[in-house]
Protein backbone atom coordinates (compact mmCIF):
# COMPACT_ATOMS: atom_id res chain seq x y z
CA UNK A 1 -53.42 -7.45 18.79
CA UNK A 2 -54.14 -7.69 15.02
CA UNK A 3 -50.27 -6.89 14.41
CA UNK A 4 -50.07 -10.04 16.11
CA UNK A 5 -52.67 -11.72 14.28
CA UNK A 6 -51.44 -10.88 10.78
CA UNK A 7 -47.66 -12.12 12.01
CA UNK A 8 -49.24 -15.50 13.46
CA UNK A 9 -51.25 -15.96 10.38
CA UNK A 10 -48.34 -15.06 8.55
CA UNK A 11 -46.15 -17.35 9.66
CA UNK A 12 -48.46 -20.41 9.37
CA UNK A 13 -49.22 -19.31 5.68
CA UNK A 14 -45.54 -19.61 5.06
CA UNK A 15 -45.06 -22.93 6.77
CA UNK A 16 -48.01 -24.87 5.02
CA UNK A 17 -47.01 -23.61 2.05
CA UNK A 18 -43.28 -24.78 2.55
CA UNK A 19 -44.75 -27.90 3.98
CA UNK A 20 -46.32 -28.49 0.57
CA UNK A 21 -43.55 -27.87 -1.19
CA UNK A 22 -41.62 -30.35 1.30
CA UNK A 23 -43.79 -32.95 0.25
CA UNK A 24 -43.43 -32.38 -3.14
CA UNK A 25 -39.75 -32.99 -2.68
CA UNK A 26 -40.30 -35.91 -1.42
CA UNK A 27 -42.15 -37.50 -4.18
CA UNK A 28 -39.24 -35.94 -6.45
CA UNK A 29 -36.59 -37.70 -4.26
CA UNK A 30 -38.39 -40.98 -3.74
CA UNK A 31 -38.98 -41.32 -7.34
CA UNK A 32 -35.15 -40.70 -8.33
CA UNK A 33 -34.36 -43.13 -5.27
CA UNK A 34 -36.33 -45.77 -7.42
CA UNK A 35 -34.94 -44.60 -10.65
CA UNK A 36 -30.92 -45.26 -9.30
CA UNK A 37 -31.85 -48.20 -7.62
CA UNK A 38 -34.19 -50.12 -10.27
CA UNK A 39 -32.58 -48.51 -13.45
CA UNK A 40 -29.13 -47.65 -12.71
CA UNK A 41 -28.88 -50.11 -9.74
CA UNK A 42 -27.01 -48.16 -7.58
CA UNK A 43 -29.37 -46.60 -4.39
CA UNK A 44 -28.51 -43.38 -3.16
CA UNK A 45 -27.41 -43.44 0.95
CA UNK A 46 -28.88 -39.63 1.29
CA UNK A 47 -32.89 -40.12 0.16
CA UNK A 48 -34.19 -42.11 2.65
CA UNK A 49 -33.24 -39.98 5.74
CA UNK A 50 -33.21 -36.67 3.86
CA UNK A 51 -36.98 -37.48 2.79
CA UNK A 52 -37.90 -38.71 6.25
CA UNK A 53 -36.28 -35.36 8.02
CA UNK A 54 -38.40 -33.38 5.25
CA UNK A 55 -41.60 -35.64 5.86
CA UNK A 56 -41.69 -34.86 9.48
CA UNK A 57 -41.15 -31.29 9.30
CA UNK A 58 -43.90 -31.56 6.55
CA UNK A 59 -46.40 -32.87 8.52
CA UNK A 60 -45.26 -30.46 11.53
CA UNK A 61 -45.10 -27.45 9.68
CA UNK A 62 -48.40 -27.66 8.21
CA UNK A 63 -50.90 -28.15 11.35
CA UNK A 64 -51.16 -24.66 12.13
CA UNK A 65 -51.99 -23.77 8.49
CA UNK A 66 -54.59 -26.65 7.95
CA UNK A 67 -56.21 -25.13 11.42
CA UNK A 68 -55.85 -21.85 9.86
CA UNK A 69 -58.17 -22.69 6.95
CA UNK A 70 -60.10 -24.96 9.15
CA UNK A 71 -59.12 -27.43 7.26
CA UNK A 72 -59.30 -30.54 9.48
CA UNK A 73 -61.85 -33.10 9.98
CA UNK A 74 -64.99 -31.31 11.65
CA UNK A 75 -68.03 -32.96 13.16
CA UNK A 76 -70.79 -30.02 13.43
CA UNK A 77 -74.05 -31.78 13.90
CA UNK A 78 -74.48 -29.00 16.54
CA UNK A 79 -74.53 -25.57 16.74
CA UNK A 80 -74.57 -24.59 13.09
CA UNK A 81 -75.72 -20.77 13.90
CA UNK A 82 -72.11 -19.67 13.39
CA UNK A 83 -73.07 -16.37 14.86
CA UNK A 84 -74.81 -18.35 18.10
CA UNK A 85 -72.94 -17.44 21.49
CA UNK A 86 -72.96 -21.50 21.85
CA UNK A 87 -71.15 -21.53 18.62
CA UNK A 88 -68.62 -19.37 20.23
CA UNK A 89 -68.41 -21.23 23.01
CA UNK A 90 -67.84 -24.42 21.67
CA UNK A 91 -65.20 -23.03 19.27
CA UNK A 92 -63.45 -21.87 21.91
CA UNK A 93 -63.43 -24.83 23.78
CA UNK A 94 -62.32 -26.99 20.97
CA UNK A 95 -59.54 -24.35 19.81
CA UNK A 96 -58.19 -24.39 24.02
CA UNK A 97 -57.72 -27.81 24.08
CA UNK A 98 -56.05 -27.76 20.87
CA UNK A 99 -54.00 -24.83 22.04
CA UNK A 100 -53.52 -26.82 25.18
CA UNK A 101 -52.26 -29.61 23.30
CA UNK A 102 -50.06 -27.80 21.64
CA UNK A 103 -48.25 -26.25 24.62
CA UNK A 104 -47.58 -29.62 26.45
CA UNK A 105 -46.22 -31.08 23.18
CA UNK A 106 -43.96 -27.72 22.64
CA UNK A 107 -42.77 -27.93 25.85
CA UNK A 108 -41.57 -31.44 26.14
CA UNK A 109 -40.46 -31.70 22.67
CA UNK A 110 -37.99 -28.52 23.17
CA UNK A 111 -36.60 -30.34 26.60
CA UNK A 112 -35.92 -33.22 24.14
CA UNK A 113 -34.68 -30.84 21.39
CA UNK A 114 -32.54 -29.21 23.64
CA UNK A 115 -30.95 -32.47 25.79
CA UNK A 116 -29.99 -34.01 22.15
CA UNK A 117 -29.07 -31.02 20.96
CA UNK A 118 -26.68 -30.12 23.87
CA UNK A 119 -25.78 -34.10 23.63
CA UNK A 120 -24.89 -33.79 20.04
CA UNK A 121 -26.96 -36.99 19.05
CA UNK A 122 -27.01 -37.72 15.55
CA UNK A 123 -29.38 -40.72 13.42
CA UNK A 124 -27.32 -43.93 13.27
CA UNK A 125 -27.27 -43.56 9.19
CA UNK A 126 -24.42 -43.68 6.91
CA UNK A 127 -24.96 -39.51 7.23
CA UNK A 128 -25.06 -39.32 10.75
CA UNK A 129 -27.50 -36.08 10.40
CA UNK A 130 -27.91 -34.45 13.60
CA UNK A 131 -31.13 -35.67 15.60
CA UNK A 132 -31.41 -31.42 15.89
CA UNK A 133 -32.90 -31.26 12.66
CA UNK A 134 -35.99 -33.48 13.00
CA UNK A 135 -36.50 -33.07 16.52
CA UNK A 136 -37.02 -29.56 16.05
CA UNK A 137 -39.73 -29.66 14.27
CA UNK A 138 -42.00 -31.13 16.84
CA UNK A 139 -41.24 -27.62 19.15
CA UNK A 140 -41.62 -25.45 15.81
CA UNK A 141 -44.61 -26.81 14.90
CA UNK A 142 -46.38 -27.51 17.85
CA UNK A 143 -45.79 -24.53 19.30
CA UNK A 144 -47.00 -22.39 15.94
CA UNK A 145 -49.83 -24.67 16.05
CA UNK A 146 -50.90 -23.17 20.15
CA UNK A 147 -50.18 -19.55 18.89
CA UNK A 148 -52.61 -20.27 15.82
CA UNK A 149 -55.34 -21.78 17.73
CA UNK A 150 -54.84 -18.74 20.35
CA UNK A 151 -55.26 -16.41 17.15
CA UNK A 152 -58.67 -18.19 15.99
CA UNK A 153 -60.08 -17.74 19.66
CA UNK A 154 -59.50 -14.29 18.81
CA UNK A 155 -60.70 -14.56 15.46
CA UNK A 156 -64.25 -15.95 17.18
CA UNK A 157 -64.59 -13.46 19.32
CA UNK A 158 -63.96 -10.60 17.18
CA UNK A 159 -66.17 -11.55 14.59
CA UNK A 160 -63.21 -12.39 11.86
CA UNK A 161 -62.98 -16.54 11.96
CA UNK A 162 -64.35 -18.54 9.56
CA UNK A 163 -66.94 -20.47 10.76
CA UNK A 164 -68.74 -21.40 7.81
CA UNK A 165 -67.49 -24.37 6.59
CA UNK A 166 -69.88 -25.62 3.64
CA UNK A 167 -68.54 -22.90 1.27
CA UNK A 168 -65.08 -24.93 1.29
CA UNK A 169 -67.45 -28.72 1.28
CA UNK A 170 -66.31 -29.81 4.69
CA UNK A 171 -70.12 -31.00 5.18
């Protein structure tokens, strides 16, 4: 189980890092957009939907990492004993229905992945970029987000999650 652990974590490590790095690009390519367009005046046709495609796989990719770090917005008015068995519980509640959440929205956004995919649907831009590319990253993400909240609900129970959030000023 911890091989599995380590690959999970692993895996969302490298996909909120490359999100960062995704949005990063996009400030790069927005600012040259504004550059050709203001200072050169001639706009680019490839910025706008290559910096949308990299914005949603940006803010895909990186949900499973910001829950890795526990990173999100927390309300813990509660149950502050981290090492209280209603801690536990209530961790593992929250982390189902997230894990939950991101089944369903897996699920439905691979049938939709696959349909457009099989369809060969592409974005009604000058590029014509396959719909494949952005669509997938609803599937990708959501479903590395499940696996990662199925990991911390591990990670509570074994004693290895971390629960202490006002070390990293979340409070």
């Amino acid at each position: 189980m911890q091989a599995l652990t380590n690959l999970v974590d692993g895996l969302s490590e490298f996909f909120g890092i490359l999100a960062g790095w995704m949005f990063f690009a996009v400030g790069i390519f927005v600012a040259y957009e504004v550059f050709m367009r203001y200072a050169l005046t001639s706009p680019t046709v490839w910025v706008d939907e290559i910096a949308r495609i990299f914005q949603v796989w940006g803010t895909f990719a990186a949900t499973a990492y910001v829950l890795k770090h526990r990173q999100h917005i927390i309300i813990d008015l509660t149950f502050r004993d981290v090492h209280s068995l209603q801690r536990r519980i209530v961790e593992t509640f929250s982390l189902l229905v997230i894990a939950v959440f991101g089944c369903v929205a897996a699920k439905y956004g691979w049938d939709i992945w696959l349909k457009s995919t099989l369809a060969g649907h592409t974005t009604d831009s000058y590029l014509a970029v396959p719909k494949t590319f952005t669509q997938s990253a609803i599937w990708v993400g959501f479903g590395l987000l499940a696996l990662q909240a199925f990991v911390e609900i591990y990670k509570v129970w074994t004693g290895q999650a971390n629960l202490q959030r006002s070390e990293l000023g979340s409070h």
